[in-house]
C-alpha atoms as a PDB file:
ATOM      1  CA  UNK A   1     -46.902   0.394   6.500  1.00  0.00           C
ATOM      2  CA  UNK A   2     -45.868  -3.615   5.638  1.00  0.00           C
ATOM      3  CA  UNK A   3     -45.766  -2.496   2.076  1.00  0.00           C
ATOM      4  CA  UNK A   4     -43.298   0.676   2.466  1.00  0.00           C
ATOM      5  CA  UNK A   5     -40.817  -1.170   4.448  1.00  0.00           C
ATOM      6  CA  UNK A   6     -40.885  -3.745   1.564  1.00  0.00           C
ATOM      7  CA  UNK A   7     -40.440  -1.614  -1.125  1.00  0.00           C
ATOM      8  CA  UNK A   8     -38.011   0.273   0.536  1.00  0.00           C
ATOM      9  CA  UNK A   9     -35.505  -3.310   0.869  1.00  0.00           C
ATOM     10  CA  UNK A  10     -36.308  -4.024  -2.831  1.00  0.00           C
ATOM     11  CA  UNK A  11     -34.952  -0.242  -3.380  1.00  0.00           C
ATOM     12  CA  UNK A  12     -31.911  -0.554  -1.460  1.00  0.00           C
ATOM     13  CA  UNK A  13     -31.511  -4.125  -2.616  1.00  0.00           C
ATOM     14  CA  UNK A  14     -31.807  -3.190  -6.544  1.00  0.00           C
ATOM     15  CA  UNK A  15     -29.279  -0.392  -5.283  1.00  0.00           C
ATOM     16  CA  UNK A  16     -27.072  -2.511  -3.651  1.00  0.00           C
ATOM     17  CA  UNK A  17     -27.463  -5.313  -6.562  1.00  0.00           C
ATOM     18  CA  UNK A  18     -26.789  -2.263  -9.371  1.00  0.00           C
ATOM     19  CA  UNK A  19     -23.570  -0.581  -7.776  1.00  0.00           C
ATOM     20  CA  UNK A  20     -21.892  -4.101  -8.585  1.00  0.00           C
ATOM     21  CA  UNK A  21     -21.956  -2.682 -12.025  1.00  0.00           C
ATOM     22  CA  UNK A  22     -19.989   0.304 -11.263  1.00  0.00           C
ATOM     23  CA  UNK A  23     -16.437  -1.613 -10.861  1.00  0.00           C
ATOM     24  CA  UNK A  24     -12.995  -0.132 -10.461  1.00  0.00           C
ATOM     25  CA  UNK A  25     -10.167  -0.465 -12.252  1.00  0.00           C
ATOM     26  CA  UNK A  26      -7.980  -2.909 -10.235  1.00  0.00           C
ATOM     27  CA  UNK A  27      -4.222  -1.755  -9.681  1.00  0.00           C
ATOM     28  CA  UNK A  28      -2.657  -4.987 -10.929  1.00  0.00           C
ATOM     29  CA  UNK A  29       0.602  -5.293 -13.151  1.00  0.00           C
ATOM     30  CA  UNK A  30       1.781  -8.951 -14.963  1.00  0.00           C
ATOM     31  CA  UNK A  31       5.340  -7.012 -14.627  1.00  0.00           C
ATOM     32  CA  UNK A  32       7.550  -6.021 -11.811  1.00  0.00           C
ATOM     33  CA  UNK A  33       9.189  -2.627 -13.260  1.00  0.00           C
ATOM     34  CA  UNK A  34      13.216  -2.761 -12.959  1.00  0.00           C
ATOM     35  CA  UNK A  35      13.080   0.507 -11.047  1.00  0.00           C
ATOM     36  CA  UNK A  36      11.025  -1.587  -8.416  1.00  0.00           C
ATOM     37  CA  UNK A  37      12.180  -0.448  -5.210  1.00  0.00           C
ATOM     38  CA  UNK A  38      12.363  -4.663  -3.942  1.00  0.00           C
ATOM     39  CA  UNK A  39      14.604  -4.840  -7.420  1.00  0.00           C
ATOM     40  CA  UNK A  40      16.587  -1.884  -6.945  1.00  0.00           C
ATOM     41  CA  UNK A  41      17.579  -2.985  -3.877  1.00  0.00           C
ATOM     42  CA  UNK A  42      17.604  -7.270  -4.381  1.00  0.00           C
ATOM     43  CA  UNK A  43      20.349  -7.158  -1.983  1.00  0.00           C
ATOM     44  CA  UNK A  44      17.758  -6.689   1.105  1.00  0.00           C
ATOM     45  CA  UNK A  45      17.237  -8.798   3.761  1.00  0.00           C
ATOM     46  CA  UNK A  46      14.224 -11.423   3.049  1.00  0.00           C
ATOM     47  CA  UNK A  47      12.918 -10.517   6.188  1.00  0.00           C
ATOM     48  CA  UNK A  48      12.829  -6.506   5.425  1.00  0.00           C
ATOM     49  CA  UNK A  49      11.401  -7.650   1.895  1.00  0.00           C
ATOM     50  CA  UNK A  50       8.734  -9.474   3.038  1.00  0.00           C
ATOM     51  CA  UNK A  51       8.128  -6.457   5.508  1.00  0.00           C
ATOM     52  CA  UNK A  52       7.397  -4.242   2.852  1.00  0.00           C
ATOM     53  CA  UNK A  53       5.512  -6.208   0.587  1.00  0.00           C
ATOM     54  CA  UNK A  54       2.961  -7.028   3.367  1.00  0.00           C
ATOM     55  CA  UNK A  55       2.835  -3.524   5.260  1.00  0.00           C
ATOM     56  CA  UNK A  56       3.730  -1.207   2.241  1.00  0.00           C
ATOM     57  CA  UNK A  57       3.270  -2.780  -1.400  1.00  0.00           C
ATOM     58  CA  UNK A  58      -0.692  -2.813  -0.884  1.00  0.00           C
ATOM     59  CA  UNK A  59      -1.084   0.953  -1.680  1.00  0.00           C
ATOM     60  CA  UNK A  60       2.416   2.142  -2.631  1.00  0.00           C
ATOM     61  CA  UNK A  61       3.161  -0.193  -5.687  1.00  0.00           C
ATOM     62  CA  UNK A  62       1.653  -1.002  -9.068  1.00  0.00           C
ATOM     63  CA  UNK A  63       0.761  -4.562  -7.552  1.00  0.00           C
ATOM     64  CA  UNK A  64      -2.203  -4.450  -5.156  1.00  0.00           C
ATOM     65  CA  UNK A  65      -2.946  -8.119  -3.074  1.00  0.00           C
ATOM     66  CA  UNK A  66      -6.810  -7.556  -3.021  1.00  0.00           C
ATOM     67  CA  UNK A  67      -8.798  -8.940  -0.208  1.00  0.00           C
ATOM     68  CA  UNK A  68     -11.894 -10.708  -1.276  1.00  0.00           C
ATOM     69  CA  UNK A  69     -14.216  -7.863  -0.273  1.00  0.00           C
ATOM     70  CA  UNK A  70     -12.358  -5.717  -2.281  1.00  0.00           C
ATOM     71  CA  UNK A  71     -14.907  -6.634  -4.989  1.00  0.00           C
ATOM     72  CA  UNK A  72     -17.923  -5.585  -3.469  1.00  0.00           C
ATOM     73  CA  UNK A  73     -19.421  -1.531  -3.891  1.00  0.00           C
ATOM     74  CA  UNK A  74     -18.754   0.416  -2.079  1.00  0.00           C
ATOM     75  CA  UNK A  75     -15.296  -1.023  -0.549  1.00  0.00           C
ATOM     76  CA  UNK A  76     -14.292  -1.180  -3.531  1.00  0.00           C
ATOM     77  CA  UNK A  77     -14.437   2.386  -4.062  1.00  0.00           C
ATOM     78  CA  UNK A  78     -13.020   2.935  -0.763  1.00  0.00           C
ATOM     79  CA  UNK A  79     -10.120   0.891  -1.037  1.00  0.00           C
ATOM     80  CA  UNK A  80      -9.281   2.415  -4.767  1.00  0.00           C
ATOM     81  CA  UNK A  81      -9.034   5.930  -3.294  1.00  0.00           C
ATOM     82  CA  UNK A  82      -6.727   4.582  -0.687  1.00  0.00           C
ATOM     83  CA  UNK A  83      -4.481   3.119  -3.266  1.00  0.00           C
ATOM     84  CA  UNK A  84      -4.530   6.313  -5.125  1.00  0.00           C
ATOM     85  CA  UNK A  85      -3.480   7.910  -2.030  1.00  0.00           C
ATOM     86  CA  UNK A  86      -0.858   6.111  -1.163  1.00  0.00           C
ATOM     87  CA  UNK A  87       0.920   6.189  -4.573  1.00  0.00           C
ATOM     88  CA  UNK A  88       0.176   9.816  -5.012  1.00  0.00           C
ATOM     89  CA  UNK A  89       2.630  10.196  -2.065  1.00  0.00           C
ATOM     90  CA  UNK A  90       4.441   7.256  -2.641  1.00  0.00           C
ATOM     91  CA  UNK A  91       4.765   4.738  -5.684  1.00  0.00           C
ATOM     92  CA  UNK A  92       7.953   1.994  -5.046  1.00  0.00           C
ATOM     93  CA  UNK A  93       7.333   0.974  -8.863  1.00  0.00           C
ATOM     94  CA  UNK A  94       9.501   4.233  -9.737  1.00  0.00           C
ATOM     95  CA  UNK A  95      11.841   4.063  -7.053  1.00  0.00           C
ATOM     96  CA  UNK A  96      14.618   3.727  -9.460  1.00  0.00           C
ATOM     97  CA  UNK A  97      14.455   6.097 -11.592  1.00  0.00           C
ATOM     98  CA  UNK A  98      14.238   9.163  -8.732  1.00  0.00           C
ATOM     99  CA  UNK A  99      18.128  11.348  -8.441  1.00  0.00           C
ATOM    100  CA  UNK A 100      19.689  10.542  -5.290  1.00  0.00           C
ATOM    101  CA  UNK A 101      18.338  13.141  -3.538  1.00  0.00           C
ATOM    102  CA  UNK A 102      15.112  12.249  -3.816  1.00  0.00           C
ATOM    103  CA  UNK A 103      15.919   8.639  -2.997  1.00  0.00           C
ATOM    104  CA  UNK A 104      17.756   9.597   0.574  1.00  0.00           C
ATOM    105  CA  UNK A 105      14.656  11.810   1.424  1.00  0.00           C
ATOM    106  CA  UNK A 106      12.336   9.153   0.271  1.00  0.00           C
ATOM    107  CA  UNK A 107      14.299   6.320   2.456  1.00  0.00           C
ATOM    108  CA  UNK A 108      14.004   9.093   5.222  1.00  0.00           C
ATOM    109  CA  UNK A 109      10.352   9.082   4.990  1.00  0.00           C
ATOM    110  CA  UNK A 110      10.433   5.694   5.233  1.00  0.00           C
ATOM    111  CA  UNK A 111      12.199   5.421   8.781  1.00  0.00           C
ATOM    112  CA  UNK A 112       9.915   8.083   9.868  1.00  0.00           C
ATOM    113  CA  UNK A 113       6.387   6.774   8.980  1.00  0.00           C
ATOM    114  CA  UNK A 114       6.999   3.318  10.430  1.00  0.00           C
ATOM    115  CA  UNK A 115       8.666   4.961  13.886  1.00  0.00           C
ATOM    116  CA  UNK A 116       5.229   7.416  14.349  1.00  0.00           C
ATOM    117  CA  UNK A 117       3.431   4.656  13.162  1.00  0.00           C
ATOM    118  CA  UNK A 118       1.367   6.410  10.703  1.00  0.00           C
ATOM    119  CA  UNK A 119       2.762   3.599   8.257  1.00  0.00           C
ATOM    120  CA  UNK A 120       0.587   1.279   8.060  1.00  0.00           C
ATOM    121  CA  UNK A 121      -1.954   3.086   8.895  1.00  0.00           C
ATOM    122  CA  UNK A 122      -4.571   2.121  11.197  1.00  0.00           C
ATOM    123  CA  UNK A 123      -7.749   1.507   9.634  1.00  0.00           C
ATOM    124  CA  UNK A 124      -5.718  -0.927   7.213  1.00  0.00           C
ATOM    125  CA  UNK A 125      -4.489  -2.583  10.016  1.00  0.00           C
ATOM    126  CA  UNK A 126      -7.609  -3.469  11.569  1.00  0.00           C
ATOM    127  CA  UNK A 127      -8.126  -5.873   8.335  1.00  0.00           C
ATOM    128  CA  UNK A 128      -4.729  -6.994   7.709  1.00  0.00           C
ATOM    129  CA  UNK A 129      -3.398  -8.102  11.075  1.00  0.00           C
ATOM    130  CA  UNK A 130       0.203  -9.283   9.209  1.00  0.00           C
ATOM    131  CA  UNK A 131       1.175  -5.876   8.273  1.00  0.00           C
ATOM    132  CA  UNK A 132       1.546  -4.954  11.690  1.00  0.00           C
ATOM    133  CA  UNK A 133       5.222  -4.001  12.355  1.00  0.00           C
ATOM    134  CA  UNK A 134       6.538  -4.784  15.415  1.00  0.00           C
ATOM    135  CA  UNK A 135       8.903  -2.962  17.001  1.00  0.00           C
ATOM    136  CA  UNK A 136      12.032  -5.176  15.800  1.00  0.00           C
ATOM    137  CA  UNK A 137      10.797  -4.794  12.364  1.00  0.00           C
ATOM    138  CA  UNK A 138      10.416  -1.451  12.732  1.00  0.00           C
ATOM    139  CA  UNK A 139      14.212  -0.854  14.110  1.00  0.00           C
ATOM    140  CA  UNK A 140      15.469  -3.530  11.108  1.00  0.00           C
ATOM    141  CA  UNK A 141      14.049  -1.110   8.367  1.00  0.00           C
ATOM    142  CA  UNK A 142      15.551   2.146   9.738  1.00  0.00           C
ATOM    143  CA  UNK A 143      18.947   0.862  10.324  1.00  0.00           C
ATOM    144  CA  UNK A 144      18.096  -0.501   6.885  1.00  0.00           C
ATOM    145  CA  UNK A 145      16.995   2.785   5.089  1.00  0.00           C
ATOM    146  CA  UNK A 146      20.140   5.096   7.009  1.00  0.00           C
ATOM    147  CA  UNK A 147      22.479   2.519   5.859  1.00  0.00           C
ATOM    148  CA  UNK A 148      21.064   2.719   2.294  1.00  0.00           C
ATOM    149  CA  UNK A 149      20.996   6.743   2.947  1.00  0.00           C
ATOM    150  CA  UNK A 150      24.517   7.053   3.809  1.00  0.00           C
ATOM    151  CA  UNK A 151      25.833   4.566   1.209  1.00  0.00           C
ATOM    152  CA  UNK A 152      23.939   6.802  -1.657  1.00  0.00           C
ATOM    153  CA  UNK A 153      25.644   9.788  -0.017  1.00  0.00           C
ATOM    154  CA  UNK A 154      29.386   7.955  -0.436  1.00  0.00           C
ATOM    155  CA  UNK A 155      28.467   7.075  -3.225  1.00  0.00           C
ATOM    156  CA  UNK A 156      28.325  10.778  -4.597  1.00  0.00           C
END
C-alpha cells in the first residue's frame, strides 16, 4: 500500500514538475500605444490614474503587472484566461481610436462597473488588496468619466 501512495506523489510530482513546460504567452508590451486610454486622457488626475492602473490595467490593457505566482501551472493558465476576458470586453490600449460614441458608452461602463462593484472583481481582489476602490475613489472616477462624457458630447 506504502508503494502506491509513493508512486502516486512521484506521478503527480512529474505532473506538476512537467506542466512548467506548458507556459503562456505573457501580455507584456515595451510600448504604451498613443491611443492608450491614460495617454488619451494625460490630463487626468494622478490620483484617478493611479486608480486605474492598479484596479483596471491588470486585465484591460496590453501591460499586465504579473504577480510572482503568475508563473507557476496552472495559475498561470488561470490568470491568462482572465486577461483574455477582460480585454475581450475591454482593452484601454485602443481607447483612442474608438468614434465618440463608443467612447461615451465605454466611459459609461466605466461608472457603472465600479458603482455595482463588479469592477474589480472579487476573486482578484482577494490577491491584490490595493485595487480595492473605496468609495471616494469610486465617486472621483464617475464624476470623472460623466465629465469626460459630456465634454465628448459638446464637443460634437
Amino acid at each position: 500500500m506504502k508503494r502506491i501512495g509513493r508512486v502516486s506523489l512521484y506521478i503527480l510530482l512529474g505532473s506538476f514538475i512537467f506542466i512548467q513546460f506548458l507556459r503562456t504567452e505573457k501580455n507584456v508590451s515595451d510600448e504604451v500605444s498613443p491611443f492608450d486610454f491614460l495617454e488619451v486622457n494625460a490630463d487626468m488626475p494622478d490620483m484617478l490614474q493611479a486608480s486605474f492602473k492598479t484596479s483596471c490595467y491588470d486585465c484591460h490593457s496590453n501591460n499586465t503587472n504579473y504577480p510572482w505566482y503568475a508563473h507557476l501551472a496552472p495559475f498561470s493558465w488561470i490568470i491568462d484566461q482572465h486577461i483574455r476576458n477582460g480585454k475581450s470586453e475591454m482593452n484601454f490600449a485602443g481607447y483612442g481610436t474608438l468614434d465618440d460614441r463608443h467612447k461615451i458608452g465605454l466611459l459609461d461602463e466605466i461608472c457603472e462597473a465600479v458603482s455595482d462593484s463588479t469592477m474589480p472583481p472579487q476573486n482578484y481582489l482577494m490577491l491584490h488588496r490595493d485595487a480595492i476602490l473605496s468609495p471616494e475613489d469610486i465617486t472621483a472616477i464617475c464624476e470623472w468619466t460623466e465629465t469626460e462624457a459630456l465634454g465628448i458630447i459638446r464637443k460634437k
